[in-house]
C-alpha atoms as a PDB file:
ATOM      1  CA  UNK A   1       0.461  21.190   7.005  1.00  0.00           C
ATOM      2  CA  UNK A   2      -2.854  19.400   6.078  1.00  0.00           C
ATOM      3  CA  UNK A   3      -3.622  16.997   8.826  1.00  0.00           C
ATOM      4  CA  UNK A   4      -6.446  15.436   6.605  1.00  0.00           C
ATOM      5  CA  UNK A   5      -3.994  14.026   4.078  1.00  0.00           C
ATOM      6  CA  UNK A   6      -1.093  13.542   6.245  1.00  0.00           C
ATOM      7  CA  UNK A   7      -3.734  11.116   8.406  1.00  0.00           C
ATOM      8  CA  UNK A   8      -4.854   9.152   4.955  1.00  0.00           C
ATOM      9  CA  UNK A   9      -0.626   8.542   3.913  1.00  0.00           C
ATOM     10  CA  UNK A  10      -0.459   7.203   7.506  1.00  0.00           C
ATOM     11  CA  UNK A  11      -3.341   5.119   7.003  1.00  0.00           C
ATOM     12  CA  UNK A  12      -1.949   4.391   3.757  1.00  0.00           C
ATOM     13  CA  UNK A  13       1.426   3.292   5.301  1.00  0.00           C
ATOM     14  CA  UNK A  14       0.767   0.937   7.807  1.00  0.00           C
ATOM     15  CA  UNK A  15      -2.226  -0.583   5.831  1.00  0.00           C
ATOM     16  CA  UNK A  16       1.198  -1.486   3.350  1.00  0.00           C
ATOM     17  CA  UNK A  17       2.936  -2.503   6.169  1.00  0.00           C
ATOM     18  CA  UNK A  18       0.987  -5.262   7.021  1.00  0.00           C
ATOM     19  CA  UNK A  19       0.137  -6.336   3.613  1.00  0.00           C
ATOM     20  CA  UNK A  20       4.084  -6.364   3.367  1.00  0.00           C
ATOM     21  CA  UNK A  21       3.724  -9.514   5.964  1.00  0.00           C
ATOM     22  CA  UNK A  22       0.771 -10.825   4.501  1.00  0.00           C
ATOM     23  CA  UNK A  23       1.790 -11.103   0.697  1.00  0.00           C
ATOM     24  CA  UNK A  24       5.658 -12.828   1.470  1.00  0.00           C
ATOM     25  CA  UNK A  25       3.937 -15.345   4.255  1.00  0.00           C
ATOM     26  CA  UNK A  26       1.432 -16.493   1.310  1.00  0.00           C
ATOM     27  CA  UNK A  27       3.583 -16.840  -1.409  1.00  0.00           C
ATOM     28  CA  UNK A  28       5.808 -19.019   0.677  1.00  0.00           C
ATOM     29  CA  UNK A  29       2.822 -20.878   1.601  1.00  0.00           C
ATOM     30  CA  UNK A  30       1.923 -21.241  -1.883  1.00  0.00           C
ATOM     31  CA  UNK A  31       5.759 -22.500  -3.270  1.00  0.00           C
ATOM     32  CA  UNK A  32       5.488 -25.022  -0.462  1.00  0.00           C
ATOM     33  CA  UNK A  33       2.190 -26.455  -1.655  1.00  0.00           C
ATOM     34  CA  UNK A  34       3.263 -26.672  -5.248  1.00  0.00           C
ATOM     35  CA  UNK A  35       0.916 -29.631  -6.293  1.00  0.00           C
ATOM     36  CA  UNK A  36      -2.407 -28.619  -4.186  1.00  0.00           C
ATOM     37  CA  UNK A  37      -5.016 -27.478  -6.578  1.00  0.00           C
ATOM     38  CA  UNK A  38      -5.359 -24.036  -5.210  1.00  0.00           C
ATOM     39  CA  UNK A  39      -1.474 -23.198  -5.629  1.00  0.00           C
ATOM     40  CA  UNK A  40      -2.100 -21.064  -9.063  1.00  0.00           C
ATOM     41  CA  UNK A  41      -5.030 -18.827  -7.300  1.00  0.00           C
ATOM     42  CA  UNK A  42      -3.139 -18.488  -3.663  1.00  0.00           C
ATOM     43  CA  UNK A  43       0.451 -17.551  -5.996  1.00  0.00           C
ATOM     44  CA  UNK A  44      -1.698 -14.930  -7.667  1.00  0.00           C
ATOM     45  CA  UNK A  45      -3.146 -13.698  -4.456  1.00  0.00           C
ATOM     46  CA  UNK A  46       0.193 -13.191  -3.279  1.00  0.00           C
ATOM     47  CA  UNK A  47       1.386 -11.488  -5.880  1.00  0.00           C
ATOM     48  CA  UNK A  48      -1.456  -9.124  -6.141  1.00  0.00           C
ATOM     49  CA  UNK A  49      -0.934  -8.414  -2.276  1.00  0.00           C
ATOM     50  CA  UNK A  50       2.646  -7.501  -3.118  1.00  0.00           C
ATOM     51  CA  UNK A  51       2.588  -5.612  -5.781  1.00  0.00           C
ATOM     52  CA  UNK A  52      -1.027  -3.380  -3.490  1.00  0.00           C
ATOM     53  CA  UNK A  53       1.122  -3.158  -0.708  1.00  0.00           C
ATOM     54  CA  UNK A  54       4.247  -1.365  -2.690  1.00  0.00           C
ATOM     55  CA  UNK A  55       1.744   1.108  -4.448  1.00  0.00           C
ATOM     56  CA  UNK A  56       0.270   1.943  -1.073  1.00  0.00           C
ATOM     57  CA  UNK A  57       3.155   2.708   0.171  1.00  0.00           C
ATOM     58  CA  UNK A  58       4.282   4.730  -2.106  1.00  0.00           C
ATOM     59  CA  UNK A  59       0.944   6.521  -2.299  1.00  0.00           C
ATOM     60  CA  UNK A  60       0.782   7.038   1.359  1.00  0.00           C
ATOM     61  CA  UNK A  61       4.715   8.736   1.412  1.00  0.00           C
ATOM     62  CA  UNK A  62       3.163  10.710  -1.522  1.00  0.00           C
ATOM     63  CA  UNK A  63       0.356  12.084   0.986  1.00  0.00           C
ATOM     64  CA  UNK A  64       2.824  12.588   3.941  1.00  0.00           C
ATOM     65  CA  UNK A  65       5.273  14.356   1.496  1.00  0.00           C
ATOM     66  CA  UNK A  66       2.064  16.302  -0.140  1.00  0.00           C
ATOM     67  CA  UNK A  67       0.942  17.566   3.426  1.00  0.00           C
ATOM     68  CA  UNK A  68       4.033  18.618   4.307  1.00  0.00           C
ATOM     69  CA  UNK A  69       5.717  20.418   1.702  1.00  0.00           C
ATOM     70  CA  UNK A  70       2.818  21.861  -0.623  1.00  0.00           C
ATOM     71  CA  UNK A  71       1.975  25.045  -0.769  1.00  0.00           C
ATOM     72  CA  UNK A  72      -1.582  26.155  -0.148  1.00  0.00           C
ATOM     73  CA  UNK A  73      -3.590  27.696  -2.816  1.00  0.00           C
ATOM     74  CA  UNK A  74      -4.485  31.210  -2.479  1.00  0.00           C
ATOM     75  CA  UNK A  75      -7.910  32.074  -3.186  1.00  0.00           C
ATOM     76  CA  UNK A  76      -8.328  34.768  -5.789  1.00  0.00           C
ATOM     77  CA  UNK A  77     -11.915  35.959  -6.029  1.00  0.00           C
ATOM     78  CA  UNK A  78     -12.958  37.488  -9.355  1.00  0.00           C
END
């Protein structure tokens, strides 16, 4: 097992687990502030934050799964 990459899909995974919090808690902030000025940049902050946090964590089980289950390359010197 490579500890170096099963460490960054960790990383990976809880850094999407709190953007999972993040992203919902401001798009329901910006629904409920519908005619403030800043509710088109906040709804497309949120949305970006979603969409991040769904490719990190599918990049991070990609590392866990890579560390675990790939073979090592053999050296062949010529």
């Amino acid at each position: 097992m490579k500890s170096n990459l099963f460490k960054k899909g960790f990383k990976n995974i809880f850094l999407s687990m709190f953007l999972m919090f993040v992203g919902p808690t401001l798009l329901f902030q910006s629904f409920k502030n519908q005619d403030h000025p800043w509710f088109i940049p906040v709804l497309s902050l949120s949305i970006f934050i979603c969409v991040l946090s769904i490719f990190l964590g599918i990049k991070g089980l990609k590392n866990i799964m890579d560390s675990i289950f790939k073979k090592k390359e053999s050296k062949v010197v010529k």
